[in-house]
Protein backbone atom coordinates (compact mmCIF):
# COMPACT_ATOMS: atom_id res chain seq x y z
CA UNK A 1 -8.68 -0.86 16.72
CA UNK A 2 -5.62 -1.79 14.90
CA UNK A 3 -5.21 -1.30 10.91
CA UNK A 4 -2.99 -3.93 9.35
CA UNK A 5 -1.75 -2.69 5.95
CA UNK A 6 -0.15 -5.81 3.27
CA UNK A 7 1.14 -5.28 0.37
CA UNK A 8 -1.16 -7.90 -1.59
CA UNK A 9 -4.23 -9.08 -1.13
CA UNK A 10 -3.23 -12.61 -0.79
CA UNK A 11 -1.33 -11.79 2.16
CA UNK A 12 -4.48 -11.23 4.48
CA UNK A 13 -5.85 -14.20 5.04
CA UNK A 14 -2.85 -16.12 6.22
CA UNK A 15 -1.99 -12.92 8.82
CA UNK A 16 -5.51 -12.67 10.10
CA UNK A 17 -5.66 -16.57 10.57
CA UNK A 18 -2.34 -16.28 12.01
CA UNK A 19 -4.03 -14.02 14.71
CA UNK A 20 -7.20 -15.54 14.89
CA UNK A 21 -10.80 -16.17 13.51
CA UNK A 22 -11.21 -13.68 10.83
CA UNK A 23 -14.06 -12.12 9.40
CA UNK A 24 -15.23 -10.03 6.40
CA UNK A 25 -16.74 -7.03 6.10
CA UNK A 26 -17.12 -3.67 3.35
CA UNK A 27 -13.64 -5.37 2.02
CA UNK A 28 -12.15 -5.82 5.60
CA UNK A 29 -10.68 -8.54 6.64
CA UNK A 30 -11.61 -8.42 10.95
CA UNK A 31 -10.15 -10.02 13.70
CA UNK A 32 -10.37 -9.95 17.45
CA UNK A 33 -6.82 -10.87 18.57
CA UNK A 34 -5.56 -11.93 21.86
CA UNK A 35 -1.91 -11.51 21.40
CA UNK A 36 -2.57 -7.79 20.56
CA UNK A 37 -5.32 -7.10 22.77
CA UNK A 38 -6.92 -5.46 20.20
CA UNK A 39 -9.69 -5.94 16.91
CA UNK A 40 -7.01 -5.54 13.76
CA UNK A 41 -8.84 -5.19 10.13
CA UNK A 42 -6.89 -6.05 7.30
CA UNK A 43 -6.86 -4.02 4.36
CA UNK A 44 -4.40 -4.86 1.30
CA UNK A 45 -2.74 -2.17 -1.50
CA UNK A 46 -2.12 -4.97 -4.56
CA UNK A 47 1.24 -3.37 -5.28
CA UNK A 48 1.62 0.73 -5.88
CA UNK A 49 -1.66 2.46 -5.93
CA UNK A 50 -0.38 5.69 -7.46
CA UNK A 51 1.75 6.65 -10.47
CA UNK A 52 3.90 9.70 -11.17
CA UNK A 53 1.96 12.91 -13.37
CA UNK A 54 3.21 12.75 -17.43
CA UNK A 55 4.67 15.41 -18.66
CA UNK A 56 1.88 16.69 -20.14
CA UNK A 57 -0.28 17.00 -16.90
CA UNK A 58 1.99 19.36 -15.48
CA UNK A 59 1.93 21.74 -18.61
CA UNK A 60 0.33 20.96 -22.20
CA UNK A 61 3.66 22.47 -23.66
CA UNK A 62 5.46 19.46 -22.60
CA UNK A 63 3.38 16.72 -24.76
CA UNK A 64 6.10 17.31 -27.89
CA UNK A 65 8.39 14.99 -27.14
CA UNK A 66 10.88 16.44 -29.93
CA UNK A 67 10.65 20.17 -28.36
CA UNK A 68 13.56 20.32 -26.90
CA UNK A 69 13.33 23.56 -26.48
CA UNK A 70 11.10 22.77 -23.42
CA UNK A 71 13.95 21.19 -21.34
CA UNK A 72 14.67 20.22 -19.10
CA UNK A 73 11.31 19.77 -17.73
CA UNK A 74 11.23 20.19 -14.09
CA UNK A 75 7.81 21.19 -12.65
CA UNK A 76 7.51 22.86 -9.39
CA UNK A 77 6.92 19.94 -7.35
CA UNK A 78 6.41 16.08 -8.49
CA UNK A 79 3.23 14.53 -8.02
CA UNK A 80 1.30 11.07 -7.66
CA UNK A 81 -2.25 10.38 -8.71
CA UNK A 82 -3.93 7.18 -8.27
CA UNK A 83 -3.11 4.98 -11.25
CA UNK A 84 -6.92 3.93 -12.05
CA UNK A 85 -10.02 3.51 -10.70
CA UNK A 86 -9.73 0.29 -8.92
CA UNK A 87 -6.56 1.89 -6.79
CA UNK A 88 -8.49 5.18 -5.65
CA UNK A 89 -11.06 2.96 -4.58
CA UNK A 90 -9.01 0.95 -2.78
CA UNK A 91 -7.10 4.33 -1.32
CA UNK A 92 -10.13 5.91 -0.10
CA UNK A 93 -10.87 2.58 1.77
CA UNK A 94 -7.31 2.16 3.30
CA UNK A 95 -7.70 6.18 4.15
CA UNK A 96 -10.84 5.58 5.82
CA UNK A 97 -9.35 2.91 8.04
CA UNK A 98 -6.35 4.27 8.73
CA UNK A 99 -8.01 7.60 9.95
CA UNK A 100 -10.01 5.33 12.37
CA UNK A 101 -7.19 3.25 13.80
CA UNK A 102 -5.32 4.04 17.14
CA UNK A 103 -2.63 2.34 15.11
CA UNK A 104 -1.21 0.81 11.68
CA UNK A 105 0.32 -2.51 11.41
CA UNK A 106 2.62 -1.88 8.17
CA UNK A 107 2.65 -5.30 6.66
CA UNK A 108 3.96 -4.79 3.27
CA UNK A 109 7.12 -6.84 2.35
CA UNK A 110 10.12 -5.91 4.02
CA UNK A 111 12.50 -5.03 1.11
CA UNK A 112 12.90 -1.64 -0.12
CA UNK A 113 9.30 -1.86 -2.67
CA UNK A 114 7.36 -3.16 0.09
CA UNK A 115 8.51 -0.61 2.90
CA UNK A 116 8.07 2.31 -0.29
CA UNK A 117 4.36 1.22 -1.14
CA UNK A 118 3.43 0.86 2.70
CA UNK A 119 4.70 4.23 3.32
CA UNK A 120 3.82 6.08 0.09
CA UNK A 121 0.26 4.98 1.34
CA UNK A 122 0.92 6.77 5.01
CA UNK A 123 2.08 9.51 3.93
CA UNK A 124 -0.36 10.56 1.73
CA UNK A 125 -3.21 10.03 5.06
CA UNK A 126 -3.39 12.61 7.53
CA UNK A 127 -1.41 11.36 10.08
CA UNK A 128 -0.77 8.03 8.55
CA UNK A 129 2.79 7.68 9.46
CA UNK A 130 2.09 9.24 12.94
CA UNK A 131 -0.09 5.99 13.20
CA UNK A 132 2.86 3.73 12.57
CA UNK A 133 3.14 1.61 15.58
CA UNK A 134 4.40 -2.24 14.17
CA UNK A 135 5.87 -3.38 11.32
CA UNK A 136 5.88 -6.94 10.01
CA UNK A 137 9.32 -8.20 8.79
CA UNK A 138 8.03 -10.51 6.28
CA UNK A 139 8.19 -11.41 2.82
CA UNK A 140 5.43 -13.34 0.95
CA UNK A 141 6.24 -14.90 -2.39
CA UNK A 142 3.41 -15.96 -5.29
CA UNK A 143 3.23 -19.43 -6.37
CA UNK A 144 5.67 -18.16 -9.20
CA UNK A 145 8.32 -17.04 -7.21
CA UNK A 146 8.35 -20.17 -5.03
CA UNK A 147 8.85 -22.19 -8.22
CA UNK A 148 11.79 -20.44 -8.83
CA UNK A 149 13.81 -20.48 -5.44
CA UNK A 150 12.76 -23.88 -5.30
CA UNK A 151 15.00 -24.13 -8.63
CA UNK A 152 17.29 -22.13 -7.80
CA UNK A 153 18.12 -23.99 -4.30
């Protein structure tokens, strides 16, 4: 089984139908695909799932912003939590998926945010990036942004 990771959940659909008949299930999208000889399920970030630690989670000290005293603040290491409820959910359900793949489809957009959320994801999975065997070179835009290059053009 193949794990195809986008970017945004409105990217699924169009890549599984791309591939074939699709199905849902436990928030997988499913497909049995000829061209890859393989089932691929379809799981979708919605953007970056984790933020950066305050200042204040690394040491209560650093809360007073007018302390300068404090500075510079530099904690041991930097690091990432999920940024709410929704995103760990959706984590835990990309983790589980990944962990069970023989391989990951990285589908995220190809410019420098999409490869960064795709990959901030893998890393952060036991042998996520290990797993890394395609990647999509494609960019999806929202309804928004095709207004826009339409005007522009």
């Amino acid at each position: 089984m193949l794990c195809c990771l986008t970017e945004k959940g409105n990217q699924v659909d169009p890549y599984a139908k791309a591939l074939g008949t699709p199905h849902k299930k436990d928030g997988v999208v499913i497909v049995q695909s000829e061209l890859l000889n393989d089932e691929v399920h379809f799981i979708h970030a919605q953007g970056h799932l984790f933020q950066q630690y305050k200042p204040q989670e690394y040491n209560p000290a650093w809360a007073d912003r007018n302390d300068y005293s404090q500075l510079p603040l530099l904690p041991k290491q930097f690091e990432v939590k999920p940024q709410n409820k929704w995103a760990n959910q959706q984590f835990q359900l990309i983790k589980k998926e990944v962990m069970a793949a023989s391989g990951v489809i990285l589908a995220t957009d190809s410019d420098n945010q999409g490869e960064n959320i795709g990959r901030e994801i893998l890393e952060r999975i036991p042998g996520g990036l290990d797993k890394l065997k395609y990647r999509l070179l494609n960019s999806s835009l929202t309804e928004w942004e095709h207004e826009i290059r339409l005007k522009i053009i």
